[in-house]
ModelCIF file with pLDDT and N, C-alpha, C, O atoms, coordinates in Angstrom:
data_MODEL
#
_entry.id   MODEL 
#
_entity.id                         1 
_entity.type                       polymer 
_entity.pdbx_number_of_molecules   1 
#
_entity_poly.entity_id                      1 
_entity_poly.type                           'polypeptide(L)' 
_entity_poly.nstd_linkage                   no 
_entity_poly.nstd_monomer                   no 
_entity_poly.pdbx_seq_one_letter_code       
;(UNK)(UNK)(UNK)(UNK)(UNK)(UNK)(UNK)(UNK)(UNK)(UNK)(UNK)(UNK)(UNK)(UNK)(UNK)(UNK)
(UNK)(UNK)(UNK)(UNK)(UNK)(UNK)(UNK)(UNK)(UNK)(UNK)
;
_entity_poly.pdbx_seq_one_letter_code_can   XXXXXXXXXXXXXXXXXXXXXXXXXX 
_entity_poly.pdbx_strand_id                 A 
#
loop_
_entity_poly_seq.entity_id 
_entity_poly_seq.num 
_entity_poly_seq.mon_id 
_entity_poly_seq.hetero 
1 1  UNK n 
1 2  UNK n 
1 3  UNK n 
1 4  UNK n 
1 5  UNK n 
1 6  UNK n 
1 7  UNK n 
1 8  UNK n 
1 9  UNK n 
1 10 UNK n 
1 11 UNK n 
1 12 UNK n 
1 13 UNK n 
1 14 UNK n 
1 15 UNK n 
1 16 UNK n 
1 17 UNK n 
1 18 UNK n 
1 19 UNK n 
1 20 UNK n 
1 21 UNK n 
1 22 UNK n 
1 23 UNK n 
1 24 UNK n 
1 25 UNK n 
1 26 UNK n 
#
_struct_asym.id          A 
_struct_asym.entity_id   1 
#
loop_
_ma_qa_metric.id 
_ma_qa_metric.mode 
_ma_qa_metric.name 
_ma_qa_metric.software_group_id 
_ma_qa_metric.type 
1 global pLDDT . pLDDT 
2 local  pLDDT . pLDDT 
#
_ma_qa_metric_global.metric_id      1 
_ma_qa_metric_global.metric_value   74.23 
_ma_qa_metric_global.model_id       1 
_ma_qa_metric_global.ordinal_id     1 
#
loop_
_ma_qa_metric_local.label_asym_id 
_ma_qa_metric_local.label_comp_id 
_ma_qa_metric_local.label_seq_id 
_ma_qa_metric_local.metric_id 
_ma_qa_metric_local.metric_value 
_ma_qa_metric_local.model_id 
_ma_qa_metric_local.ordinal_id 
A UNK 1  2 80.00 1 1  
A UNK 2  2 77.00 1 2  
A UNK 3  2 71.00 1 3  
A UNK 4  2 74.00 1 4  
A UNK 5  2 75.00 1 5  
A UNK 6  2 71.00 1 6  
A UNK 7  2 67.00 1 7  
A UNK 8  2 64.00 1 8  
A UNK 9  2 61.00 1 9  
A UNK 10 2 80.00 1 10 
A UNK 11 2 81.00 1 11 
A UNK 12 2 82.00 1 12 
A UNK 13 2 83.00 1 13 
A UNK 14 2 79.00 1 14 
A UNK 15 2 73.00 1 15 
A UNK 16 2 69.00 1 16 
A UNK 17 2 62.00 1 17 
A UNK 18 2 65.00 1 18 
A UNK 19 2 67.00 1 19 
A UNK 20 2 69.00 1 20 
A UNK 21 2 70.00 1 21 
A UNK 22 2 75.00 1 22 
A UNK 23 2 79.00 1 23 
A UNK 24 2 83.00 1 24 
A UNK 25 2 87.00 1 25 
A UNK 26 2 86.00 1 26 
#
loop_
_atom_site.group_PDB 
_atom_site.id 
_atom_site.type_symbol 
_atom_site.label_atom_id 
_atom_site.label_alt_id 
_atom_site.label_comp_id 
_atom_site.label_asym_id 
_atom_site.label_entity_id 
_atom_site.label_seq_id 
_atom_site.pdbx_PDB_ins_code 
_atom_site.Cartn_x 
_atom_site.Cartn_y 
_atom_site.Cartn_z 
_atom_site.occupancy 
_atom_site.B_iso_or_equiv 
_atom_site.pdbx_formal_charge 
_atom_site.auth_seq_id 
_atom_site.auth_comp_id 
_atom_site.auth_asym_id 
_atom_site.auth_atom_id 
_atom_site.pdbx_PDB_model_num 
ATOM 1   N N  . UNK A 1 1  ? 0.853  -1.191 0.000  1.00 80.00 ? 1  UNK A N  1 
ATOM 2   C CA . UNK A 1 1  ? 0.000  0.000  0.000  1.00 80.00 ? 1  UNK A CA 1 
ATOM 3   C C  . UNK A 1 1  ? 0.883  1.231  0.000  1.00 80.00 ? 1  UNK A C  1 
ATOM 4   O O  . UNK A 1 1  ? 1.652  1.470  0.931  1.00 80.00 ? 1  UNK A O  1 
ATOM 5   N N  . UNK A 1 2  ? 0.773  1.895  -0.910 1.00 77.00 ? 2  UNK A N  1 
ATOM 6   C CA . UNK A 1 2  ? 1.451  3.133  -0.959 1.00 77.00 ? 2  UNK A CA 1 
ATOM 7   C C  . UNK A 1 2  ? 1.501  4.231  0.088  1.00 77.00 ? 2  UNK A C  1 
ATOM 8   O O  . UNK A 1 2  ? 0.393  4.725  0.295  1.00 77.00 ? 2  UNK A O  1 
ATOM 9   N N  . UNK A 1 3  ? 2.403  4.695  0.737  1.00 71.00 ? 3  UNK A N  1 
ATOM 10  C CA . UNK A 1 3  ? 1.691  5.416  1.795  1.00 71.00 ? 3  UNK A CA 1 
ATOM 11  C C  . UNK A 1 3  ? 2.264  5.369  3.495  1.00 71.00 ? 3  UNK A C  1 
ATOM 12  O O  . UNK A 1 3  ? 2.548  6.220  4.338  1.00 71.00 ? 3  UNK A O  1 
ATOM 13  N N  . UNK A 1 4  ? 2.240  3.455  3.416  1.00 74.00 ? 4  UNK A N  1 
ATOM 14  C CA . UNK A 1 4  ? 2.451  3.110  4.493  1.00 74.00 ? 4  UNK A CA 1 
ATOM 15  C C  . UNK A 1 4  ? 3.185  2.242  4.564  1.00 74.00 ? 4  UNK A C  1 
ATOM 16  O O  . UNK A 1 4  ? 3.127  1.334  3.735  1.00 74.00 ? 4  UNK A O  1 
ATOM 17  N N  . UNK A 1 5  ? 4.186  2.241  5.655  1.00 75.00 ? 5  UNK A N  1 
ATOM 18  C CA . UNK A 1 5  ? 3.460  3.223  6.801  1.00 75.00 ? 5  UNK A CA 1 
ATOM 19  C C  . UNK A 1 5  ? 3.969  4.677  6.410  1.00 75.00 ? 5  UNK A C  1 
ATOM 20  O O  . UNK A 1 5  ? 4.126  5.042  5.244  1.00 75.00 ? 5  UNK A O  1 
ATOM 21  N N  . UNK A 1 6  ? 4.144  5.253  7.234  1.00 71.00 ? 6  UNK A N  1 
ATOM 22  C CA . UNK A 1 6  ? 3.659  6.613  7.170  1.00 71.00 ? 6  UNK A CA 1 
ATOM 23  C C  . UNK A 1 6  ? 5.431  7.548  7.148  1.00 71.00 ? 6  UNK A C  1 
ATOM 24  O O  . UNK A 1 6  ? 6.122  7.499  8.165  1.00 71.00 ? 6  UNK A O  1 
ATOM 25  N N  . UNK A 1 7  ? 5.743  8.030  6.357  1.00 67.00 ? 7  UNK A N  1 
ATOM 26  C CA . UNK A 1 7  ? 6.910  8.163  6.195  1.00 67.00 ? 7  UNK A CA 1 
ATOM 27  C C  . UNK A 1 7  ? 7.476  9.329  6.828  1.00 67.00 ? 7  UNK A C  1 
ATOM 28  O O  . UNK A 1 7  ? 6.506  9.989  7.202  1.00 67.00 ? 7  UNK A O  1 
ATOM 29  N N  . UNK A 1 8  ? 8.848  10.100 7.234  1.00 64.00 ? 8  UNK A N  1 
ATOM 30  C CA . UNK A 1 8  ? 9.028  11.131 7.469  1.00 64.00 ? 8  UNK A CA 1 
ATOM 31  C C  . UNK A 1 8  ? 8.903  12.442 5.993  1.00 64.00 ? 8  UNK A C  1 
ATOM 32  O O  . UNK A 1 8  ? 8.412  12.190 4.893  1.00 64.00 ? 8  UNK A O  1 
ATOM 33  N N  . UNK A 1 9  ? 9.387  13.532 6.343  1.00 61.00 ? 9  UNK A N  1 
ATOM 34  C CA . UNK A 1 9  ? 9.369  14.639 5.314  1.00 61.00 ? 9  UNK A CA 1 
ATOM 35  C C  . UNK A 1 9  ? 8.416  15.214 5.078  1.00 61.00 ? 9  UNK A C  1 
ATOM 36  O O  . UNK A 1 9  ? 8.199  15.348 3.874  1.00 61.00 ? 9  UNK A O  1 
ATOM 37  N N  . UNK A 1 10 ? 7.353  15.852 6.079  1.00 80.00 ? 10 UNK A N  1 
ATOM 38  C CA . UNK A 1 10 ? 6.534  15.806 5.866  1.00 80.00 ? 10 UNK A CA 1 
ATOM 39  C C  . UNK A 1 10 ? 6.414  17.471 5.159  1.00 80.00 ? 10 UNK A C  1 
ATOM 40  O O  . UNK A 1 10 ? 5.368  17.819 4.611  1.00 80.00 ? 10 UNK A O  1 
ATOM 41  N N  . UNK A 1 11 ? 7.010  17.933 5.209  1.00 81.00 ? 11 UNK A N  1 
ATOM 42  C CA . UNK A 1 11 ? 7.517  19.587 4.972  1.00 81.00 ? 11 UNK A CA 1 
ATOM 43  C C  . UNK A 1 11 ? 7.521  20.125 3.991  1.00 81.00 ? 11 UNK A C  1 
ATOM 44  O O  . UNK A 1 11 ? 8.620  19.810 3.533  1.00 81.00 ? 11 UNK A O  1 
ATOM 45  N N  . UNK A 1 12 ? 7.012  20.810 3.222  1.00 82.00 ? 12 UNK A N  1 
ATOM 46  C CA . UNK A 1 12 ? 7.401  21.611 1.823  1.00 82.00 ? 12 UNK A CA 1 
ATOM 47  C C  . UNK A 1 12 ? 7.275  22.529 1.730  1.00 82.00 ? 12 UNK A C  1 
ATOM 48  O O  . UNK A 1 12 ? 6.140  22.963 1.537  1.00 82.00 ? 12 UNK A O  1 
ATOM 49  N N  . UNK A 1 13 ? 8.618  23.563 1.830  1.00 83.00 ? 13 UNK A N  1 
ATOM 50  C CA . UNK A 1 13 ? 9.062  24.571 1.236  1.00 83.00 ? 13 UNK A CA 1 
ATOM 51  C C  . UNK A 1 13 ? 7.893  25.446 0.776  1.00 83.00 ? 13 UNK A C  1 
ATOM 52  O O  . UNK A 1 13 ? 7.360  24.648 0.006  1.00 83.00 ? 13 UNK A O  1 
ATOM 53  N N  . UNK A 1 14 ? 7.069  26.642 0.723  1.00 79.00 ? 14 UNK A N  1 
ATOM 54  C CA . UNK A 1 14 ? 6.213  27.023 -0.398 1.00 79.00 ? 14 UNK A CA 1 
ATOM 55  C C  . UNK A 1 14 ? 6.759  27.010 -1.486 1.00 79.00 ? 14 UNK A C  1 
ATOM 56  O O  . UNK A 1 14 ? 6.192  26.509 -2.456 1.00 79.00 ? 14 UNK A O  1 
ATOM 57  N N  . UNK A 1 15 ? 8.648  27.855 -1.611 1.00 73.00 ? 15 UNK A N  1 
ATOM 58  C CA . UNK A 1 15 ? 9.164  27.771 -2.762 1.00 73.00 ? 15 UNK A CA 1 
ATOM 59  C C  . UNK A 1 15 ? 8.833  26.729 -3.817 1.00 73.00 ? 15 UNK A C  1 
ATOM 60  O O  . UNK A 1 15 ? 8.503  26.804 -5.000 1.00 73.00 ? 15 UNK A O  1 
ATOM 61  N N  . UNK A 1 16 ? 9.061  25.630 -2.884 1.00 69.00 ? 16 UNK A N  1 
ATOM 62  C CA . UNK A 1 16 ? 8.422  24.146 -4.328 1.00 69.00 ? 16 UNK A CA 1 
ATOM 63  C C  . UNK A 1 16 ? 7.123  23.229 -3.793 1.00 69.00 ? 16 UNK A C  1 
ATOM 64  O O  . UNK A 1 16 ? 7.167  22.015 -3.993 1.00 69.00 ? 16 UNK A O  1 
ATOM 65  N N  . UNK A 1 17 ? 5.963  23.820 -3.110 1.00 62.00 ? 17 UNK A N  1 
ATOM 66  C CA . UNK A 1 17 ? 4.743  24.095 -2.854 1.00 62.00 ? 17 UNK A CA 1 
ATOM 67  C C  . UNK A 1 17 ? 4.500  23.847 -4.196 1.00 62.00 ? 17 UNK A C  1 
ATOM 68  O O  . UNK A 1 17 ? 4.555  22.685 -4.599 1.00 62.00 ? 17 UNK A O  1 
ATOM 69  N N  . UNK A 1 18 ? 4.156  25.047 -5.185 1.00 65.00 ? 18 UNK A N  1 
ATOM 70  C CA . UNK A 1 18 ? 3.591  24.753 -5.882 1.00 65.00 ? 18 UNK A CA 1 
ATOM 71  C C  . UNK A 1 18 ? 3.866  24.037 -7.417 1.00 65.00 ? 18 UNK A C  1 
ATOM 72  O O  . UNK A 1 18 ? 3.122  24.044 -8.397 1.00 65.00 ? 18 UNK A O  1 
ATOM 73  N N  . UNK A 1 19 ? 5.541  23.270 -7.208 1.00 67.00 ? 19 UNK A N  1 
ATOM 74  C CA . UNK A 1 19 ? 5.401  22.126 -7.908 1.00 67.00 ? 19 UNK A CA 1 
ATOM 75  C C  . UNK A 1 19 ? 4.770  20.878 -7.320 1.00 67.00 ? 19 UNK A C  1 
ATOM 76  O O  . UNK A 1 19 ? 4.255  20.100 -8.122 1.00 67.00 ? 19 UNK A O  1 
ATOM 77  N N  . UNK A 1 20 ? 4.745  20.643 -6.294 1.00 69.00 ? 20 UNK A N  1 
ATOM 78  C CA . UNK A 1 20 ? 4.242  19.415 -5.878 1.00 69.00 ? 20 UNK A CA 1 
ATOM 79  C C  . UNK A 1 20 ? 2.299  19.622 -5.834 1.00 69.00 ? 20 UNK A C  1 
ATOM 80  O O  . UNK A 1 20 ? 1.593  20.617 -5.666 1.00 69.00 ? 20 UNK A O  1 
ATOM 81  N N  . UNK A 1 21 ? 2.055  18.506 -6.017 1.00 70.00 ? 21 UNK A N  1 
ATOM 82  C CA . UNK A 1 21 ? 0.146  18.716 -6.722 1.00 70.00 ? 21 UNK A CA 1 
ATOM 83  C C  . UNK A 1 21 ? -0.842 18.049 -5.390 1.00 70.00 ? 21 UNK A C  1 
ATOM 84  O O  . UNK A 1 21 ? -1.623 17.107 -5.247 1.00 70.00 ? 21 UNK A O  1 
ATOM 85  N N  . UNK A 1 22 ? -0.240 19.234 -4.494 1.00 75.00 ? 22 UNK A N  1 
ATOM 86  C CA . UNK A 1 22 ? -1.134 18.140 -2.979 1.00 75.00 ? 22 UNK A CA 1 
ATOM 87  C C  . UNK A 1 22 ? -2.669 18.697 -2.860 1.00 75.00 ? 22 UNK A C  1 
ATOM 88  O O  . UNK A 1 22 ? -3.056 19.856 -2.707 1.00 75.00 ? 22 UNK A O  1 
ATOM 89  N N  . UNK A 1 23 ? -3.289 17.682 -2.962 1.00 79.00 ? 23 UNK A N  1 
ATOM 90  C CA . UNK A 1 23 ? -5.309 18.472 -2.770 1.00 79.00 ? 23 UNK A CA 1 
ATOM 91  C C  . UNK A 1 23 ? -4.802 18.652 -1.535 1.00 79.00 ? 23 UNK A C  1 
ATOM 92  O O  . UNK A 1 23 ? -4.163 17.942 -0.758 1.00 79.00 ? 23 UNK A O  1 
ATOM 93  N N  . UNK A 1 24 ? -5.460 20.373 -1.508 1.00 83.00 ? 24 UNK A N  1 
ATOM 94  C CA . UNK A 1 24 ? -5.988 20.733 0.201  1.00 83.00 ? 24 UNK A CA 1 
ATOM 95  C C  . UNK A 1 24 ? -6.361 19.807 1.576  1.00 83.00 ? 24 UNK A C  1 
ATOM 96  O O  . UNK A 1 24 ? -6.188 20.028 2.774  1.00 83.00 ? 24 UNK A O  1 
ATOM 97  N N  . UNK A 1 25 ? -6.859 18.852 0.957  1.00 87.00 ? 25 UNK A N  1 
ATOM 98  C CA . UNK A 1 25 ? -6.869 17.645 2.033  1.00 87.00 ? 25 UNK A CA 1 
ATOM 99  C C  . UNK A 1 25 ? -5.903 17.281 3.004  1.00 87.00 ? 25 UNK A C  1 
ATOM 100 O O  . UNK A 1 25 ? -5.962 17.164 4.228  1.00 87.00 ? 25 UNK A O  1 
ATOM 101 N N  . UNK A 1 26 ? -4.775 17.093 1.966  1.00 86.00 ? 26 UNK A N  1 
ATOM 102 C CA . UNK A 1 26 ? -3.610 16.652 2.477  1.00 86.00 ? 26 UNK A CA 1 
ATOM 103 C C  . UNK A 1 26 ? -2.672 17.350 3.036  1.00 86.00 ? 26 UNK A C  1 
ATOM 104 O O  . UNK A 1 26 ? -1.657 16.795 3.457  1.00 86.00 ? 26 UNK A O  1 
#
C-alpha cells in the first residue's frame, strides 16, 4: 500500500509548494 506506513518529510518549502500537486486535504 502506498503510503504506508507513514513516512518522514513531511515539509514543503512554499518555494516548491507549488510544484508538488497536494489536494488541500492533504
Amino acid at each position: 500500500r502506498v503510503g504506508l506506513p507513514v513516512q518522514c518529510a513531511e515539509y514543503i518549502p512554499l518555494v516548491l509548494a507549488g510544484e508538488v500537486q497536494a489536494p488541500e486535504a492533504a
